[in-house]
C-alpha atoms as a PDB file:
ATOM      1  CA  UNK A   1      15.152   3.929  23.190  1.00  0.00           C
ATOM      2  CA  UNK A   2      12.262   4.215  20.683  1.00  0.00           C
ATOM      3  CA  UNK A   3       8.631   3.843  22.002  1.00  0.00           C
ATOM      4  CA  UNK A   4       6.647   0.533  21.426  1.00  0.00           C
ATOM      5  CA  UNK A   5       3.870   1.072  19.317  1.00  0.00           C
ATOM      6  CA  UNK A   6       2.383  -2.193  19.807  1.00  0.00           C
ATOM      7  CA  UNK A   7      -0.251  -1.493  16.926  1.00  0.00           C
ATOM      8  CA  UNK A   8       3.046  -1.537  14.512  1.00  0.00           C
ATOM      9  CA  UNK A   9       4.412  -4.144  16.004  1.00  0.00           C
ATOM     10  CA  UNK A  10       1.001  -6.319  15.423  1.00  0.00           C
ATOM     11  CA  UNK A  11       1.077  -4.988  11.811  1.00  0.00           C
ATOM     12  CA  UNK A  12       4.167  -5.896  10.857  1.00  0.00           C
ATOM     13  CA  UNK A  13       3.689  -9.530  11.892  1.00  0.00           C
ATOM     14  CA  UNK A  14       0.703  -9.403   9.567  1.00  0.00           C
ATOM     15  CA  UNK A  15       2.715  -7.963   6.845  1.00  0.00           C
ATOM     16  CA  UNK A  16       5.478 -10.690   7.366  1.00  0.00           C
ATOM     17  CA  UNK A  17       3.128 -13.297   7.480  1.00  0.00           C
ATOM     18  CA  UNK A  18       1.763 -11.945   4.167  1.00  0.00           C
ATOM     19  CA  UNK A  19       4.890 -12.152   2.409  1.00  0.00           C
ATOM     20  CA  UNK A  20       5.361 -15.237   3.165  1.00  0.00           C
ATOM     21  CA  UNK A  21       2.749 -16.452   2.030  1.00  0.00           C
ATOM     22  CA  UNK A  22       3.289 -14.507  -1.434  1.00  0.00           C
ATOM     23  CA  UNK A  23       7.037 -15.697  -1.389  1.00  0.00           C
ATOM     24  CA  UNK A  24       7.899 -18.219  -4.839  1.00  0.00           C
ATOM     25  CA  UNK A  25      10.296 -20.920  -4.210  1.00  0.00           C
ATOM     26  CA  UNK A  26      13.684 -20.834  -5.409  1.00  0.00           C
ATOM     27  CA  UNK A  27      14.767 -24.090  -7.692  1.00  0.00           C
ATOM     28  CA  UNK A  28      15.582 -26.205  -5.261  1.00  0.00           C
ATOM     29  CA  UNK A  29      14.550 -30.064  -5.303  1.00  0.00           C
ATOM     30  CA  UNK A  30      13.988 -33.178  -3.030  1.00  0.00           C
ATOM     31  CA  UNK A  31      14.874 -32.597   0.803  1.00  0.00           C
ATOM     32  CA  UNK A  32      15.892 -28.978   0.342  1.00  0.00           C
ATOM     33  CA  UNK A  33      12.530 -27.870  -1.554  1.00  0.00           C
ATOM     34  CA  UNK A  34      10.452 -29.712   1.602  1.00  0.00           C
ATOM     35  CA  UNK A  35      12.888 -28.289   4.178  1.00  0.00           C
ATOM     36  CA  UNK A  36      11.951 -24.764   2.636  1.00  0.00           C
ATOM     37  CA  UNK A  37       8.466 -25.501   2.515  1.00  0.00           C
ATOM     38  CA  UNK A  38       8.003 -26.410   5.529  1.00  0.00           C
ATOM     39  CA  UNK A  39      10.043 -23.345   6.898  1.00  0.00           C
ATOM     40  CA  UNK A  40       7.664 -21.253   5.236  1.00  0.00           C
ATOM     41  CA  UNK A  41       4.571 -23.025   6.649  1.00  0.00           C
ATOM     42  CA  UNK A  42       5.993 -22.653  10.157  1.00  0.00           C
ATOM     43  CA  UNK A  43       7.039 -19.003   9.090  1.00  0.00           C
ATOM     44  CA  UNK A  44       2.993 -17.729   8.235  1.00  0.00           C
ATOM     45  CA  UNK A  45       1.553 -19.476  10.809  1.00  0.00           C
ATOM     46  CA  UNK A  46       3.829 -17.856  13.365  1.00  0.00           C
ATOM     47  CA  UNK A  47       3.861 -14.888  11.723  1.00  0.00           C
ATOM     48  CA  UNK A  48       0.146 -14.592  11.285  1.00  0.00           C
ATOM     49  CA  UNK A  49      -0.486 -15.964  15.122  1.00  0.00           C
ATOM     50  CA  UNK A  50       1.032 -13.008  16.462  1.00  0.00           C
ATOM     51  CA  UNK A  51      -0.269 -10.442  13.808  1.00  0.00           C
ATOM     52  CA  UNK A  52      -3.715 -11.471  14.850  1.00  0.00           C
ATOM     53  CA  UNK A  53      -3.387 -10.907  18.641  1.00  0.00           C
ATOM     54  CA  UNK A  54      -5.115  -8.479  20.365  1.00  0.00           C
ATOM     55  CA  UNK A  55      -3.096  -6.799  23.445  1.00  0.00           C
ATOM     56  CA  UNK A  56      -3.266  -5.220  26.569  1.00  0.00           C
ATOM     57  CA  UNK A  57      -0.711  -4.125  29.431  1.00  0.00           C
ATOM     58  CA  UNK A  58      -1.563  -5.929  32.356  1.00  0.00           C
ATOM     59  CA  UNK A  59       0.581  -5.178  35.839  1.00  0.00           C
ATOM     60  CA  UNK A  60       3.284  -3.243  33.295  1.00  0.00           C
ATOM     61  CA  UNK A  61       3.161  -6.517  30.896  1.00  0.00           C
ATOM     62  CA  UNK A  62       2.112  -6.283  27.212  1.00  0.00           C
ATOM     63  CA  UNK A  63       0.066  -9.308  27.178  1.00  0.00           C
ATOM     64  CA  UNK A  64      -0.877 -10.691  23.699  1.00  0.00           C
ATOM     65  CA  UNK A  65      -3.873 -12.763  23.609  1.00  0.00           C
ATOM     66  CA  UNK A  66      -3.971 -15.080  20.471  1.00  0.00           C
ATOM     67  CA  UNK A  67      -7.208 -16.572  19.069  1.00  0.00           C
ATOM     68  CA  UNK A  68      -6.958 -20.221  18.024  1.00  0.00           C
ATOM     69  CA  UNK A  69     -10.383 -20.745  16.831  1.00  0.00           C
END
């Protein structure tokens, strides 16, 4: 099994969360195009939540403390 390299991990959140937010929308209209926007809203902010944790193994526990100010 490969190691965790947590610092990796953490930047490839941020590197999701940054294509997403560069991402166009495809032609789509009425529900689909606000289903899709929406998807990607929820995508960078989950994306970009975890990409700007700092961490720290705790009792053999990667712990991943998020700031939400």
């Amino acid at each position: 099994m490969a190691q965790l390299d947590v610092d990796e991990f953490l930047r490839r959140f941020r590197n999701r969360a940054e294509a997403v937010r560069e991402r166009g929308i495809p032609p789509l209209e009425g529900e689909a195009r606000r289903t899709f926007i929406q998807s990607m809203e929820f995508d960078y902010m989950d994306y970009s939540l975890v990409g700007s944790a700092r961490w720290a193994v705790e009792d053999g526990q990667l712990v991943l403390r998020i700031p939400l100010g």
